[in-house]
Protein backbone atom coordinates (compact mmCIF):
# COMPACT_ATOMS: atom_id res chain seq x y z
CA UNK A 1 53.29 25.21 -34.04
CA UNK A 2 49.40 25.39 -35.10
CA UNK A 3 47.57 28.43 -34.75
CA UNK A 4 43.57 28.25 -33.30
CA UNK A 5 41.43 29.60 -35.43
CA UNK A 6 38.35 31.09 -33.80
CA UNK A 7 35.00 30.81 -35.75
CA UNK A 8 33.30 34.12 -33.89
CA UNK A 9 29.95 33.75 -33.73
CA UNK A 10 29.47 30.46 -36.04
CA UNK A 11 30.28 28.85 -33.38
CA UNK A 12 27.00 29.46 -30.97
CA UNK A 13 24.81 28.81 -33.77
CA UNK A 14 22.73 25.66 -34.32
CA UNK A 15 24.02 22.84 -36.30
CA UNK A 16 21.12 23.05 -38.35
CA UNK A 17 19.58 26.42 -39.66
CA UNK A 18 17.00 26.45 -42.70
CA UNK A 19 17.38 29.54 -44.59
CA UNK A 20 14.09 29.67 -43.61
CA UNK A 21 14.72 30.09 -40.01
CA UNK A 22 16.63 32.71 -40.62
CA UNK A 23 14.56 34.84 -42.71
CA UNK A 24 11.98 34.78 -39.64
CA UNK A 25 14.33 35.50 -36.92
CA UNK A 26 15.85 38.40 -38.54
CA UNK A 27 12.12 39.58 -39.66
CA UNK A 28 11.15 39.05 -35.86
CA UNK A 29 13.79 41.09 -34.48
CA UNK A 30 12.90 44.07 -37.06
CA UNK A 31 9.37 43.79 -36.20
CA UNK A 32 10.21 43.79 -32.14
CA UNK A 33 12.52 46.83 -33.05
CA UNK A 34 10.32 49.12 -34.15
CA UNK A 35 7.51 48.34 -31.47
CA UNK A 36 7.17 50.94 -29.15
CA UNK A 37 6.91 49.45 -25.45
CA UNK A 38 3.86 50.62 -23.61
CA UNK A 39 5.42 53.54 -20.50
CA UNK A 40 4.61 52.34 -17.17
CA UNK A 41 2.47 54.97 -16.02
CA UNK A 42 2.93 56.09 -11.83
CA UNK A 43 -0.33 56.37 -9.74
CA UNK A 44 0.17 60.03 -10.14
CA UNK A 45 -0.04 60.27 -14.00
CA UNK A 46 -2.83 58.44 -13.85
CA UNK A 47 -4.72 60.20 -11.00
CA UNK A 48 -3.78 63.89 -13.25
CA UNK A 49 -4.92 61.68 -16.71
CA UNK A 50 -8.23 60.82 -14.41
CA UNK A 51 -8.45 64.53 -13.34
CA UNK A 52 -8.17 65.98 -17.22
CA UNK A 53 -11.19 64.17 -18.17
CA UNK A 54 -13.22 64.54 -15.62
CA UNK A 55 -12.77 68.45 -16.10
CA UNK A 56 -12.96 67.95 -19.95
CA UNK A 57 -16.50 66.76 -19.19
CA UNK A 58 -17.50 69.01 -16.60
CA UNK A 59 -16.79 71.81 -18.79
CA UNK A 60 -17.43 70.04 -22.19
CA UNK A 61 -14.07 70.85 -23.66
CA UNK A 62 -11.79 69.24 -26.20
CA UNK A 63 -9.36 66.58 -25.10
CA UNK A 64 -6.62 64.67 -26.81
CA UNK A 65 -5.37 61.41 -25.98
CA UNK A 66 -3.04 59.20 -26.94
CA UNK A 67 -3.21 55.66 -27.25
CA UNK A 68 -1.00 52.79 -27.10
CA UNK A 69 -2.28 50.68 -29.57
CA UNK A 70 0.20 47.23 -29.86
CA UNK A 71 2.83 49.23 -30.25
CA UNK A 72 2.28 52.10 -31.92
CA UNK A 73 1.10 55.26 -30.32
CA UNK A 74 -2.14 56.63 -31.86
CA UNK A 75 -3.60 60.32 -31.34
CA UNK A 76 -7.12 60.90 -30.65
CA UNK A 77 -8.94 63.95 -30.96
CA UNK A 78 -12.81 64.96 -30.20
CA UNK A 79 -14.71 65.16 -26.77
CA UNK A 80 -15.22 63.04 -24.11
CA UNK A 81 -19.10 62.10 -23.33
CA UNK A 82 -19.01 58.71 -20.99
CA UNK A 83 -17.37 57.23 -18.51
CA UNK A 84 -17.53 53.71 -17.87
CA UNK A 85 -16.35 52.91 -14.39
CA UNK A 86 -17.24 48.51 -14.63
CA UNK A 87 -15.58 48.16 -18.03
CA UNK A 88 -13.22 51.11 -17.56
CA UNK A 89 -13.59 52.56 -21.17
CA UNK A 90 -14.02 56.33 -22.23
CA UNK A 91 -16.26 56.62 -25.01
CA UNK A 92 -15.30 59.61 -27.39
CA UNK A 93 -17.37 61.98 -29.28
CA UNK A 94 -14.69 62.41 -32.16
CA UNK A 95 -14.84 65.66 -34.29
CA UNK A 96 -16.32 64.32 -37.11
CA UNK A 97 -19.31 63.23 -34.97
CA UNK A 98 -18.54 59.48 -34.67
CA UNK A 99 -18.22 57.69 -31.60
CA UNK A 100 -15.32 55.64 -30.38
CA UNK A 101 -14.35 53.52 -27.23
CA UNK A 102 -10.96 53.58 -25.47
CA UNK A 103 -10.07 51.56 -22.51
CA UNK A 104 -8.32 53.52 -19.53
CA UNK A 105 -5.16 51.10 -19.87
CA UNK A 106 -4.65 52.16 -23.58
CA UNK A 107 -4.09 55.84 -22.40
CA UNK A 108 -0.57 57.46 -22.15
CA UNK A 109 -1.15 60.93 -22.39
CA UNK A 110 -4.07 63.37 -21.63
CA UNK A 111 -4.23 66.94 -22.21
CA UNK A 112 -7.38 69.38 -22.38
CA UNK A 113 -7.45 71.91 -25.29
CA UNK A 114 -8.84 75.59 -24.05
């Protein structure tokens, strides 16, 4: 009587696989792996993350924000001096005096330093 021998997973794989195929699909997964996915944000967080600023202005206080920038979260630091309401992007008055521009979608998290 013959026994079945099961190749596992050879089996689902392409007849045809250049080592260089494989190289990229395993770098592609490792790369996808570490990417953070952007948190879908509720109309509330946004509304409080809307709130924080404007009172950051109002009172010319120190905000932080961070960013979701392709992946990897980000931390900005400095003061926020302009709102943008066509293009929706924040422009920043960081602490070393130089200026940079955020859009509202990057944002994840908002919180005013007292």
């Amino acid at each position: 009587m013959s026994t079945i021998r099961d190749r596992g997973l050879v089996k689902w794989q392409a007849a045809l696989m250049l080592p260089e195929h494989k190289s990229l699909h395993k770098r592609k997964d490792k790369d996808d792996y570490f990417l953070n996915k952007k948190p879908v944000l509720d109309e509330y967080q946004v509304e409080e993350f809307e709130n924080n600023i404007h009172y950051a202005m109002e009172y010319h206080l120190p905000i932080s924000f961070r960013l979701h920038n392709e992946g990897n979260p980000i931390e900005l630091h400095g003061y926020c001096v302009y709102i943008d309401p066509v293009t929706k992007e924040l422009s920043i008055q960081k602490k070393d005096r130089s200026f940079k521009k955020i859009k509202f979608n990057e944002i994840i998290n908002v919180i005013v330093e007292d």
